[in-house]
Protein backbone atom coordinates (compact mmCIF):
# COMPACT_ATOMS: atom_id res chain seq x y z
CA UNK A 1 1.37 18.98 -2.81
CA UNK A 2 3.45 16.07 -2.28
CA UNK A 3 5.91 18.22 -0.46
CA UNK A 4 3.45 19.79 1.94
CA UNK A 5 1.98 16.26 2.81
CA UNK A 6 5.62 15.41 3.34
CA UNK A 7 6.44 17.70 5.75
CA UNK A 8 3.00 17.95 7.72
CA UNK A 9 2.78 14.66 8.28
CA UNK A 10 6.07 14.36 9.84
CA UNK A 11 4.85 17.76 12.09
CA UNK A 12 2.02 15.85 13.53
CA UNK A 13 4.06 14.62 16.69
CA UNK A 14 5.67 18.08 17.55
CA UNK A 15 2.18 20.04 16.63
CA UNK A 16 -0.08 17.62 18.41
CA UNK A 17 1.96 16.69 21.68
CA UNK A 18 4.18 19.97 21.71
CA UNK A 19 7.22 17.34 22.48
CA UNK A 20 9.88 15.72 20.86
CA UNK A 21 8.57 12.30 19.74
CA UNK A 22 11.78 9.84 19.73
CA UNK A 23 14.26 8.49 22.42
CA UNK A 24 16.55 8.96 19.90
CA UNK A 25 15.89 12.88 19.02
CA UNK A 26 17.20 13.70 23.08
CA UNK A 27 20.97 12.82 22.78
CA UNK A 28 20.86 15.06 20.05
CA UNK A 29 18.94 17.77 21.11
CA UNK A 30 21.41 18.41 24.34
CA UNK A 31 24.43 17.22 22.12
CA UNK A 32 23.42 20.41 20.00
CA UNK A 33 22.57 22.94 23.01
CA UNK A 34 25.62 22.04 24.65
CA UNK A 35 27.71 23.38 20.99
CA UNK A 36 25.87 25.70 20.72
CA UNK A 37 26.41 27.16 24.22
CA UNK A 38 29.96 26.24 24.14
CA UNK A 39 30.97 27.08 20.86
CA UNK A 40 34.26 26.97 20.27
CA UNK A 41 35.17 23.65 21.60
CA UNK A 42 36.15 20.02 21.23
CA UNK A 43 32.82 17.83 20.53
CA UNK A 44 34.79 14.84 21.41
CA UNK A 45 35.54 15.20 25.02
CA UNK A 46 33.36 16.91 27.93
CA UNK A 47 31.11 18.50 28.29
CA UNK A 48 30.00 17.96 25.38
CA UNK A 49 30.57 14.30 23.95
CA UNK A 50 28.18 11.41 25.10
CA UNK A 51 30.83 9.05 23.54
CA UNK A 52 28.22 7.93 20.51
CA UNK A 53 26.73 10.64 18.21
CA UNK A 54 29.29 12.55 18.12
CA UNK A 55 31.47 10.20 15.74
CA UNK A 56 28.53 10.90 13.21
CA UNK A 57 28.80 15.01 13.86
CA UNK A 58 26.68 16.02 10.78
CA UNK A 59 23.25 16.29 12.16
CA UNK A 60 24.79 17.85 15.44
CA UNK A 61 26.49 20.21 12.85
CA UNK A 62 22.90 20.63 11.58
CA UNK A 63 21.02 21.16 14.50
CA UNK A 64 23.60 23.20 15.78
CA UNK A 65 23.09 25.95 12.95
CA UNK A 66 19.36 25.47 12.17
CA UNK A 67 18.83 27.06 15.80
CA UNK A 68 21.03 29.78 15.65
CA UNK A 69 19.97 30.72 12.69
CA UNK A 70 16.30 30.51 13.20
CA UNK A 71 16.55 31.21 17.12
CA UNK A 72 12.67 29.88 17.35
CA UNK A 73 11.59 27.09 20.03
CA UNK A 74 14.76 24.88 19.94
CA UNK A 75 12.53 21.47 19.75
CA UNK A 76 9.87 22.63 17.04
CA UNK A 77 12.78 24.16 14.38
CA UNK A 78 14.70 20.96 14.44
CA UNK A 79 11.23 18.84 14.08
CA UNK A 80 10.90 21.52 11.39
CA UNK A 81 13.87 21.15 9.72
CA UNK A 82 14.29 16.88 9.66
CA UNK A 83 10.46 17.49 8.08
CA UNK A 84 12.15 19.55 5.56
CA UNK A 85 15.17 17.19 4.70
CA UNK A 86 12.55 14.32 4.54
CA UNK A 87 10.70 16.00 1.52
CA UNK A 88 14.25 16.24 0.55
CA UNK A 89 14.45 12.49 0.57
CA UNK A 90 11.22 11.38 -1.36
CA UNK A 91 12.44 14.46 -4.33
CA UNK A 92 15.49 12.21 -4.78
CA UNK A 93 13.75 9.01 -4.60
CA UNK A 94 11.47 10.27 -7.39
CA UNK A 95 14.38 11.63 -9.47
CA UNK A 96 16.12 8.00 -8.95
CA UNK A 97 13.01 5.84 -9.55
CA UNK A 98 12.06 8.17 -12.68
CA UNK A 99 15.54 7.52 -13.82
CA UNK A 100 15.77 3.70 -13.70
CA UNK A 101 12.09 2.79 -14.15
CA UNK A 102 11.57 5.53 -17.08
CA UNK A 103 7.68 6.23 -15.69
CA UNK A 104 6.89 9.47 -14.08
CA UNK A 105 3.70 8.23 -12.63
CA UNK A 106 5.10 5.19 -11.25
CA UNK A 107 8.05 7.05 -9.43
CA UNK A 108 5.38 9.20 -7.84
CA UNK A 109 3.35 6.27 -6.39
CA UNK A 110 6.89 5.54 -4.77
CA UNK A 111 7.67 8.48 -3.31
CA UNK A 112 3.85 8.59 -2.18
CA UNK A 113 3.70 5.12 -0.77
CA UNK A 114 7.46 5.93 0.48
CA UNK A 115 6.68 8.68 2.63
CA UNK A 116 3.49 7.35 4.30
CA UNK A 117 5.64 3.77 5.34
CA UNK A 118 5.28 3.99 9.14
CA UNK A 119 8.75 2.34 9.79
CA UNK A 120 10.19 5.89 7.83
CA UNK A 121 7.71 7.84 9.06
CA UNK A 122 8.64 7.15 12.88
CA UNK A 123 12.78 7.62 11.92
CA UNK A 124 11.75 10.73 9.94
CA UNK A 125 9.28 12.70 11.93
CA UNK A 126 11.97 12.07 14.73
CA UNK A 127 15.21 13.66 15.16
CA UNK A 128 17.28 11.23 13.70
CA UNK A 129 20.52 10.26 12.01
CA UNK A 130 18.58 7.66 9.77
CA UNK A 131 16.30 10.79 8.63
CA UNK A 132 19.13 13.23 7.79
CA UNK A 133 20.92 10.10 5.71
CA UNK A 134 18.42 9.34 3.80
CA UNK A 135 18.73 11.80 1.13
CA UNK A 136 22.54 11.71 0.48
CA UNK A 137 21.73 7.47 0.29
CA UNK A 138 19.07 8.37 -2.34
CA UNK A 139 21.10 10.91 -4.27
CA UNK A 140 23.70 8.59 -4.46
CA UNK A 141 21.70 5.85 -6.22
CA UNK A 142 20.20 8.24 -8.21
CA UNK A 143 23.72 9.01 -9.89
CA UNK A 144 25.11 5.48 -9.01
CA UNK A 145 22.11 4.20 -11.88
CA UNK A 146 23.39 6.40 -14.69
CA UNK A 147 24.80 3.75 -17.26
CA UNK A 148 27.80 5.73 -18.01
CA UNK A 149 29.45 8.31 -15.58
CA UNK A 150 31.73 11.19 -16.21
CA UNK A 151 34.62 12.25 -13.81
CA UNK A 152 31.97 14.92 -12.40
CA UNK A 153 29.87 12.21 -11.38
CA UNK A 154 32.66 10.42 -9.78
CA UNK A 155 33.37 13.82 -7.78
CA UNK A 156 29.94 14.32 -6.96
CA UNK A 157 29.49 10.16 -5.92
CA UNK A 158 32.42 11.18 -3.52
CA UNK A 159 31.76 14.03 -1.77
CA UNK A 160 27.86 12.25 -1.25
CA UNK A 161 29.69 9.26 0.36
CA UNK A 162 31.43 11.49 2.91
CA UNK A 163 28.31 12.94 3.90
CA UNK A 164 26.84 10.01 4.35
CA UNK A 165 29.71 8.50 5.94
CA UNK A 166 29.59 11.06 8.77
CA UNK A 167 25.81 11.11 9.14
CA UNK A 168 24.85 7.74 10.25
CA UNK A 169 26.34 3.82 10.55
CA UNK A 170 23.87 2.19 9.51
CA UNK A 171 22.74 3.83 6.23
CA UNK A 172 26.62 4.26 5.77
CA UNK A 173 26.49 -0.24 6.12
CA UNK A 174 23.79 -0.57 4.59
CA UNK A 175 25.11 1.35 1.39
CA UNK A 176 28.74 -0.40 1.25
CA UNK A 177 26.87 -3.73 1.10
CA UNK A 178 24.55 -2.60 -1.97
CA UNK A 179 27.51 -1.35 -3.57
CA UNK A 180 29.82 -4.07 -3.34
CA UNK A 181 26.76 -6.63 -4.15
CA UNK A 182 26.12 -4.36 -7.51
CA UNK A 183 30.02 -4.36 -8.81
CA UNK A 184 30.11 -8.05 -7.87
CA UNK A 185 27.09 -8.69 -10.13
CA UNK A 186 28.16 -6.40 -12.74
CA UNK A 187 31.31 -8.17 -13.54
CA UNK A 188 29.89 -11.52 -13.45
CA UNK A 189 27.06 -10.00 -15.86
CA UNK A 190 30.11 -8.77 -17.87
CA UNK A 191 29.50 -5.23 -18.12
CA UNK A 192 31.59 -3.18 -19.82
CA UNK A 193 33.37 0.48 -18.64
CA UNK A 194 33.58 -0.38 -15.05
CA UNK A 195 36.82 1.08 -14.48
CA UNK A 196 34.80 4.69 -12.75
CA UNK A 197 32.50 1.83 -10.54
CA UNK A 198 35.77 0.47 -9.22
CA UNK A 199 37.69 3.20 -8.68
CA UNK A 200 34.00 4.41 -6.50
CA UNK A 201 33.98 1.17 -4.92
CA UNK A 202 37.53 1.78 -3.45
CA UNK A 203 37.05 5.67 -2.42
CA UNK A 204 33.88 4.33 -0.91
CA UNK A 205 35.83 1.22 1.44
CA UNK A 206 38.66 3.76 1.87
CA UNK A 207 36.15 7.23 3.46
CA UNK A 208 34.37 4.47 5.38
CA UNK A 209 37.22 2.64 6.93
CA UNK A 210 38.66 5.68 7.93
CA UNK A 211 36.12 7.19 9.61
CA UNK A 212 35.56 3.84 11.43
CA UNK A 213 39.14 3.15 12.41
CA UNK A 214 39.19 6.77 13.74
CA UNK A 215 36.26 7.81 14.88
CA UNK A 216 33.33 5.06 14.36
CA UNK A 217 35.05 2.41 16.14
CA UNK A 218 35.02 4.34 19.63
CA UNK A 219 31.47 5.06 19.48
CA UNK A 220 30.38 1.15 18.34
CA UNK A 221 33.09 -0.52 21.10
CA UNK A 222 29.89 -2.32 22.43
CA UNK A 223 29.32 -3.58 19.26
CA UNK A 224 31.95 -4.15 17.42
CA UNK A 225 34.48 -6.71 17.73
CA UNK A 226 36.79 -8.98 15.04
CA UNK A 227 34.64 -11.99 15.70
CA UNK A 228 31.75 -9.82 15.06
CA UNK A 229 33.36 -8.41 11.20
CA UNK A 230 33.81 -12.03 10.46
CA UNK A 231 30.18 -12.78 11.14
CA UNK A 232 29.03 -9.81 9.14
CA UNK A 233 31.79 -10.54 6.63
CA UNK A 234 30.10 -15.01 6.16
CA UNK A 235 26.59 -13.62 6.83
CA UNK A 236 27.16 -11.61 3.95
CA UNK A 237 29.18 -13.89 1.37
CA UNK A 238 26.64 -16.42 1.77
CA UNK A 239 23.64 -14.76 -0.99
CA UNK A 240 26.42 -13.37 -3.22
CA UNK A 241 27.78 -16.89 -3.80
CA UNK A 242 24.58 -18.62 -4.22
CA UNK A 243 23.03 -15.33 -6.61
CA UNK A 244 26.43 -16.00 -8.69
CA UNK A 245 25.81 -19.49 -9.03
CA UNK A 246 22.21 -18.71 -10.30
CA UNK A 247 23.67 -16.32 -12.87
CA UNK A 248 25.86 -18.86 -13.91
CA UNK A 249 23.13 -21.66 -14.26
CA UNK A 250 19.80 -19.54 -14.76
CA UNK A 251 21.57 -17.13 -17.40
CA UNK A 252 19.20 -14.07 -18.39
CA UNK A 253 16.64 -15.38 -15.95
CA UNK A 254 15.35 -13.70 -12.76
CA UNK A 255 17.24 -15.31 -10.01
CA UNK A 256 15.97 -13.02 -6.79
CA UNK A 257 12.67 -14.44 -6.78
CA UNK A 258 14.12 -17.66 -6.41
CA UNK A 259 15.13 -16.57 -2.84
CA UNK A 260 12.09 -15.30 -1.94
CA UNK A 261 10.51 -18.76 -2.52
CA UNK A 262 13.33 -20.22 -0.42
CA UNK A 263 13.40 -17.78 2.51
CA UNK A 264 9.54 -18.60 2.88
CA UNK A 265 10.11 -21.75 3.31
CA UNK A 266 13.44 -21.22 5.85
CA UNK A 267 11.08 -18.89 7.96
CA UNK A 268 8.92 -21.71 8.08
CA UNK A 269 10.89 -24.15 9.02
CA UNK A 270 11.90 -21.97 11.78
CA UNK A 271 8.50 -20.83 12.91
CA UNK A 272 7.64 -24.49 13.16
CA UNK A 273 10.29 -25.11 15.01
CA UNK A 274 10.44 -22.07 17.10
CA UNK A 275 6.67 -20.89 17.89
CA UNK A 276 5.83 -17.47 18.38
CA UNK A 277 5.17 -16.76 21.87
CA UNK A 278 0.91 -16.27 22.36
CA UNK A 279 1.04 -12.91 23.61
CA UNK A 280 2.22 -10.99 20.52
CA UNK A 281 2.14 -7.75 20.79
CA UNK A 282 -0.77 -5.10 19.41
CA UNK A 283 1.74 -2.83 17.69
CA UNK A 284 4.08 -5.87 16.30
CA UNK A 285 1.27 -7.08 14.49
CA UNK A 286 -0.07 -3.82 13.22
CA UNK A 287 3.59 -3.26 11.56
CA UNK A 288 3.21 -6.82 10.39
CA UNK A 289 0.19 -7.08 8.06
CA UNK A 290 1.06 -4.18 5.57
CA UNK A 291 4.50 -5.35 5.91
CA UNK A 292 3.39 -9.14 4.61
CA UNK A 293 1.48 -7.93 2.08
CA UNK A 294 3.91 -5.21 0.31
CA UNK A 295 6.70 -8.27 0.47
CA UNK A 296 4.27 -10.54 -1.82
CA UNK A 297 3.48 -7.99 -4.03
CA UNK A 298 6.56 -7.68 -4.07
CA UNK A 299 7.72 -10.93 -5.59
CA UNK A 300 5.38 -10.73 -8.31
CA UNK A 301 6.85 -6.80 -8.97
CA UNK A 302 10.25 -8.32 -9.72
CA UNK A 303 9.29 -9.77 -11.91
CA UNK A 304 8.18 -7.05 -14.02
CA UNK A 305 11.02 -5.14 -13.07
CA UNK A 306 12.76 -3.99 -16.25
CA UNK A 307 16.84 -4.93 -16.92
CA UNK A 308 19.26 -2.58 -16.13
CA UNK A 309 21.61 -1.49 -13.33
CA UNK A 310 18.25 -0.29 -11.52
CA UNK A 311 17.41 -3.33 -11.29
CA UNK A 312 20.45 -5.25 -10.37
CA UNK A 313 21.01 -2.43 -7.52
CA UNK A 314 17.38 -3.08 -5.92
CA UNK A 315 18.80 -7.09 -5.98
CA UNK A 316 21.82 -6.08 -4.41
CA UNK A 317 20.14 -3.69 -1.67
CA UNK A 318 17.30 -6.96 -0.78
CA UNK A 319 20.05 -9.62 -1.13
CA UNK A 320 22.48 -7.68 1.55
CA UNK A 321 20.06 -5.99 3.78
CA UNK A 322 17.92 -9.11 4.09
CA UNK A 323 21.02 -11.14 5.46
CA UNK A 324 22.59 -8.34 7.81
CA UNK A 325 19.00 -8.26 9.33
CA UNK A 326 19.78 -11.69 10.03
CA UNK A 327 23.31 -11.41 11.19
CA UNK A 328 21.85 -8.75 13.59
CA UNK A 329 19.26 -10.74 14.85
CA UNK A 330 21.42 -13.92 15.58
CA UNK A 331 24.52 -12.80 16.63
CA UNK A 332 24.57 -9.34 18.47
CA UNK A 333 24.29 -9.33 22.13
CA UNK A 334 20.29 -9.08 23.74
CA UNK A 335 19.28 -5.66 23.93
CA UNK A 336 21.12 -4.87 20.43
CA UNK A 337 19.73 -7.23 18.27
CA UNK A 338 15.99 -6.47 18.29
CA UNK A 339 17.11 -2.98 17.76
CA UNK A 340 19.19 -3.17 15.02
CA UNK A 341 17.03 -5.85 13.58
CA UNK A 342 14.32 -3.77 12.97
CA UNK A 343 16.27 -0.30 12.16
CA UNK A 344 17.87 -2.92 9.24
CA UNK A 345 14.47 -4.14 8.53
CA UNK A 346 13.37 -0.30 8.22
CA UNK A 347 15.84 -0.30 5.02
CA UNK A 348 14.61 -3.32 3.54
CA UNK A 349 11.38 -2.16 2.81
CA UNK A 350 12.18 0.22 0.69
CA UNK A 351 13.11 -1.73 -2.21
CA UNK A 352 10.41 -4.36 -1.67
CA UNK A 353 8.06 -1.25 -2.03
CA UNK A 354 9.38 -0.03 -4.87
CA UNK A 355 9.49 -3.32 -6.55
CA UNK A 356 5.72 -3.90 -5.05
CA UNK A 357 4.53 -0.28 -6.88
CA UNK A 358 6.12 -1.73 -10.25
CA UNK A 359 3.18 -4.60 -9.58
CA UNK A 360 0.37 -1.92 -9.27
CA UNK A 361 1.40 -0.55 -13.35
CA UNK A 362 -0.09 -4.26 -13.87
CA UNK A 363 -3.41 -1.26 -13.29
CA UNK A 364 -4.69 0.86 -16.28
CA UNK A 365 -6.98 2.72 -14.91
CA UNK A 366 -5.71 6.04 -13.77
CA UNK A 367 -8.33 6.86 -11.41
CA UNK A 368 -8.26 3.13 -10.08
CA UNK A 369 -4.66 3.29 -9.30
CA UNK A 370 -4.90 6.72 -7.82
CA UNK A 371 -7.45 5.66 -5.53
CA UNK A 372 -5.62 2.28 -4.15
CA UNK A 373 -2.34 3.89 -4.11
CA UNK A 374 -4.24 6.28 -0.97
CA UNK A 375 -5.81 3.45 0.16
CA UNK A 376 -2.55 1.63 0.68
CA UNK A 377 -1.14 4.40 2.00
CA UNK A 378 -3.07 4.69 4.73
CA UNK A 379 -2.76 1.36 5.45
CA UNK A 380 1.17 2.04 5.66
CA UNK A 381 0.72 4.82 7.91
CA UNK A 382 -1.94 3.05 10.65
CA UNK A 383 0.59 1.78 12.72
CA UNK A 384 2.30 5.52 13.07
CA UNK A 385 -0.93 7.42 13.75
CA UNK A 386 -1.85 5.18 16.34
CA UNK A 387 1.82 5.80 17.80
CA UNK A 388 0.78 9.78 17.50
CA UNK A 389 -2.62 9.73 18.55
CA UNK A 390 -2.91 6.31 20.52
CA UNK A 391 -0.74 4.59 23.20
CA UNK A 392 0.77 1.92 20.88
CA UNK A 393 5.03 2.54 20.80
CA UNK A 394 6.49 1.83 17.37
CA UNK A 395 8.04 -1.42 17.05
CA UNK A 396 12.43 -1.06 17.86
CA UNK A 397 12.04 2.05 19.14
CA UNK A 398 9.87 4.38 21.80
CA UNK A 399 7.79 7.43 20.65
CA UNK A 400 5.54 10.29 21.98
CA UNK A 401 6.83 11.91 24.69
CA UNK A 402 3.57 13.48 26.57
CA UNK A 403 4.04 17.18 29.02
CA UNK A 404 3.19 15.32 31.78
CA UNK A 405 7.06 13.05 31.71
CA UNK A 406 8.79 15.76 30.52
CA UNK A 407 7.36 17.95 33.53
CA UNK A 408 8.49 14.89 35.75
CA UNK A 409 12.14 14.88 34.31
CA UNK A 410 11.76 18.56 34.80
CA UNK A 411 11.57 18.14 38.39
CA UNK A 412 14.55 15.45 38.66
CA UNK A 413 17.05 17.59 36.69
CA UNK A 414 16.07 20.89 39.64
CA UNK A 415 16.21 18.56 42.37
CA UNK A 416 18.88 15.94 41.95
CA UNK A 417 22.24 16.00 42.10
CA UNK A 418 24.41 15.34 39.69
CA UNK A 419 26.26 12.61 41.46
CA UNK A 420 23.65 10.54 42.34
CA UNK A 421 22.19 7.68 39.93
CA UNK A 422 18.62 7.27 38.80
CA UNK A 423 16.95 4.16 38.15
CA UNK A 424 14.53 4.91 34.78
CA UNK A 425 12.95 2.83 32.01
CA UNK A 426 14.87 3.28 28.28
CA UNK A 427 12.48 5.64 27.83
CA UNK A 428 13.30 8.17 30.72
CA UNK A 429 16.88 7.66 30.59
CA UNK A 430 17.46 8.89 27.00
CA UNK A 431 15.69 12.23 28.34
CA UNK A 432 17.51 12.24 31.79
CA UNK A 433 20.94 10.92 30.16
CA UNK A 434 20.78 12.25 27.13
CA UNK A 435 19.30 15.62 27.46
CA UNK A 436 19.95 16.51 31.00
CA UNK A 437 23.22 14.71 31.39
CA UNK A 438 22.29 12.90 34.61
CA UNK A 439 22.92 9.17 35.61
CA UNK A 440 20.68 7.18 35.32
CA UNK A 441 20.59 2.70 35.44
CA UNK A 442 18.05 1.07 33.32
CA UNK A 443 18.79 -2.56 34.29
CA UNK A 444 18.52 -2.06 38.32
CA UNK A 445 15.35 -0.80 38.14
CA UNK A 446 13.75 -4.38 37.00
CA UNK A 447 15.72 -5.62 39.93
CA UNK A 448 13.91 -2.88 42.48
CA UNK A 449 11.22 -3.68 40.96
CA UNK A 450 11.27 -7.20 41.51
CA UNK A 451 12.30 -7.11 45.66
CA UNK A 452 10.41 -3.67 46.54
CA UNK A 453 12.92 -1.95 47.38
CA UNK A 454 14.94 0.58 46.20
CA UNK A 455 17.91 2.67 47.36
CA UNK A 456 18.28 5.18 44.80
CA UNK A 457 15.40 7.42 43.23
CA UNK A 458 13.20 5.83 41.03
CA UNK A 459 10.91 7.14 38.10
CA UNK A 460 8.09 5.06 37.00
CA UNK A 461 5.16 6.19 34.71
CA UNK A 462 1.78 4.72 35.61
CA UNK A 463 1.12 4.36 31.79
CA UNK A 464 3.69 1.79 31.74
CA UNK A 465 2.73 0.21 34.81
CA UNK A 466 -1.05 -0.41 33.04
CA UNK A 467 0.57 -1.62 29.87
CA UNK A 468 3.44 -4.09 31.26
CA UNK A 469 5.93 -1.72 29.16
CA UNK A 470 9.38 -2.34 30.59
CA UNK A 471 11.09 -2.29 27.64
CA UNK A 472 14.00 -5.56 27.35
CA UNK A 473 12.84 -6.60 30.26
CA UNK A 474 9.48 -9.11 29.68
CA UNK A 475 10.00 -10.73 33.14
CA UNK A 476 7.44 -12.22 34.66
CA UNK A 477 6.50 -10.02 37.56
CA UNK A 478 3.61 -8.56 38.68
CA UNK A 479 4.45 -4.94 38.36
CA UNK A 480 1.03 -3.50 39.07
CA UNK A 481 1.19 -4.94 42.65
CA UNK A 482 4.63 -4.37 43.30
CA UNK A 483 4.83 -0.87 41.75
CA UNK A 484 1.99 0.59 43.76
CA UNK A 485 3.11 -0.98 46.69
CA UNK A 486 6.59 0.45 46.83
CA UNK A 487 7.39 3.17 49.66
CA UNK A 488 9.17 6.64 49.70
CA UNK A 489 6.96 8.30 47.39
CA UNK A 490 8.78 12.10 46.73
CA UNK A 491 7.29 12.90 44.06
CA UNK A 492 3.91 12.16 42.54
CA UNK A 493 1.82 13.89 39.52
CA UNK A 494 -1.08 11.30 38.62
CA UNK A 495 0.90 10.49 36.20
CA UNK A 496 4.59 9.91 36.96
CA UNK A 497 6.09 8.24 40.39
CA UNK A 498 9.76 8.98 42.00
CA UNK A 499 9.96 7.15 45.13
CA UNK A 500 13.25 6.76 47.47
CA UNK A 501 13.39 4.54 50.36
């Protein structure tokens, strides 16, 4: 049953809208047809390479043979399929929570709670490298927490890693932090038999580095930068230092906690300092308010967290992740940060729910627990219904693609040439870029919109007109006015504007 719910729930989007539902799902999608149709050729240069995704080829690869093999509606059987590796995801995060927490109802409130998070349900009902990771990240702390490993387990660990590796950056990040965190810890702690965990730890730095000094590093150029590794590199060393120093004065106590005491008292010292603007918006604090109150419970979960290498890797994951959200949010350039920031944040929550489900065993009563583990998640899940169903976007990224724009970009990609540049939201450039390979400048259309006028085409959707959505670009201007007031209407469907003058 579990399954099923898995995988339905993620159909909602495709089955209710009859669209794809992420920017992020279009590069891939026309990535894919463009293999497909090509096949064989070079991925890395034209026509097929967009100069990103394809350094991470696997989900391409994926997508690629899921709809030749299936040959059904190319958007629904790759919907179909990321449902499908999702269920994948919350099998292994049972198998690994079983495994370190020893409870089999407990790992099944996880995977429950897991899959109903809004923040994974928007990456996973989409097509997404974060959603195709997943499961290889799982699998691998699944055999990452046995206390002793044999050389098949080493093998296994390996061929996981590059599979990971050439899935997605982030979760790829995200895992060489927890990893070097854990061995850190583990020889401070003094654990014996880490000779395997070593030798892992430098297969893992050596499949990661060379995928980044060959291929990652082309697609992240933007990014990326040696002042920007040394950041990550202090960001980073920072909690390790300071955890080590509490092992070495708080011996066989719990030190995490500790930190969550401190970094509620950092965030308000900065909130005090830095006020929240007044016009926060709906869908921010919608993710917010579950979010606060899984990261209490969380505290107090920690706490009952049994010893173990389970244990120290859920440290190592909060420690790391928590501080690279941080380096993202105060050092990458604007437009990257409050992405990243919340794709990072995505991970964190993870852990903190896992740790915040060991708090609900503090419940005997079967039937009690049963019916506030639903109750939470739908709580979880409010935020990505409303995305489905409602006109509220999901916070760091922009969902639910309606007929009525993808008619509109329809129309551009029969009428406009190549060669000439578009001016589109983020929104209706990942469709016109990504998908239909046009041009198309995000940053000169706040500009056109600000003087009236215009000299290349246009595409504005009234929806965001009515809702002040111009996403990265919270400038004070009165779009209504100056929207409806611009000239050269060619095209108009209710709905969707292209004007020219």
């Amino acid at each position: 049953l579990l399954i099923v719910y898995i995988i339905v729930i993620r159909l909602l989007p495709i089955l209710y809208w009859n669209e794809v539902f992420s920017t992020d799902s279009w590069p891939i999608l026309g990535i894919a047809a463009k293999v497909a149709k090509h096949t064989p050729s070079d991925i890395f240069s034209e026509p097929i390479s967009d100069e990103y995704n394809v350094f991470w080829p696997l989900l391409i690869m994926f997508n690629t043979v899921y709809n030749i093999v299936l040959d059904l509606n190319f958007k629904f059987t790759s919907h179909l399929m990321t449902a499908i590796v999702s269920s994948i995801t919350f099998l292994a995060a049972y198998v690994f929570t079983k495994n370190i927490l020893k409870d089999t109802k407990l790992a099944l409130i996880f995977s429950f709670l897991c899959a109903s998070l809004s923040s994974n349900l928007l990456m996973t009902a989409s097509i997404t490298k974060e959603a195709h990771a997943l499961p290889f990240l799982f699998l691998i702390l699944g055999i990452y927490a046995k206390n002793t490993w044999k050389f098949k387990d080493l093998c296994l660990l390996t061929l996981l890693t590059i599979a990971l590796t050439i899935t997605h950056h982030l979760t790829s990040l995200i895992w060489l932090l927890i990893v070097t965190f854990t061995f850190i810890i583990l020889v401070f702690k003094g654990v014996p038999f880490l000779r395997r965990r070593l030798t892992y730890l430098a297969l893992t730095y050596a499949i990661m580095g060379s995928h980044f000094y060959f291929f990652g590093i082309h697609g992240l150029k933007n990014v990326i930068d040696l002042n920007s590794v040394v950041s990550l590199i202090a960001f980073e060393t920072f909690p390790i230092i300071v955890y080590i120093l509490g092992l070495v004065f708080y011996h066989g106590r719990n030190v995490l906690w500790r930190f969550w005491i401190i970094a509620l008292i950092l965030c308000s010292i900065i909130l005090t300092l830095n006020p929240l603007p007044a016009n926060v918006l709906l869908q921010i604090q919608l993710y917010c308010i579950p979010l606060i109150l899984i990261s209490i419970g969380g505290i107090l979960g920690y706490l009952r967290f049994p010893e173990g290498i389970g244990k120290i890797l859920i440290t190592s994951w909060i420690l790391s992740n928590t501080f690279l959200s941080a380096y993202f949010y105060f050092t990458l350039p604007p437009g990257f940060e409050l992405v990243l920031t919340a794709r990072s944040l995505n991970f964190l929550l993870i852990p903190i729910l896992l740790l915040f489900t060991v708090k609900l065993l503090t419940l005997k009563n079967n039937y009690l627990l049963s019916v506030l583990a639903i109750l939470i998640a739908t709580i979880l899940m409010t935020p990505y219904l409303l995305s489905v169903f409602g006109n509220i976007e999901g916070y760091g990224e922009y969902f639910t693609y309606k007929q009525h724009e993808i008619k509109c970009y329809t129309w551009f990609f029969k009428n406009i040439s190549y060669n000439e540049s578009i001016l589109a939201d983020v929104k209706a450039g990942y469709v016109l870029k990504g998908f239909y390979g046009l041009h198309v400048n995000t940053a000169k259309l706040i500009e056109c919109l600000q003087n009236s006028k215009c000299s290349l085409y246009a595409i504005l959707h009234w929806e965001n007109i009515v809702y002040n959505r111009f996403y990265f670009n919270p400038i004070a201007v009165n779009y209504e006015i100056r929207c409806l007031n611009i000239p050269g209407k060619i095209y108009d469907s209710g709905k969707c504007v292209v004007c020219k003058t």
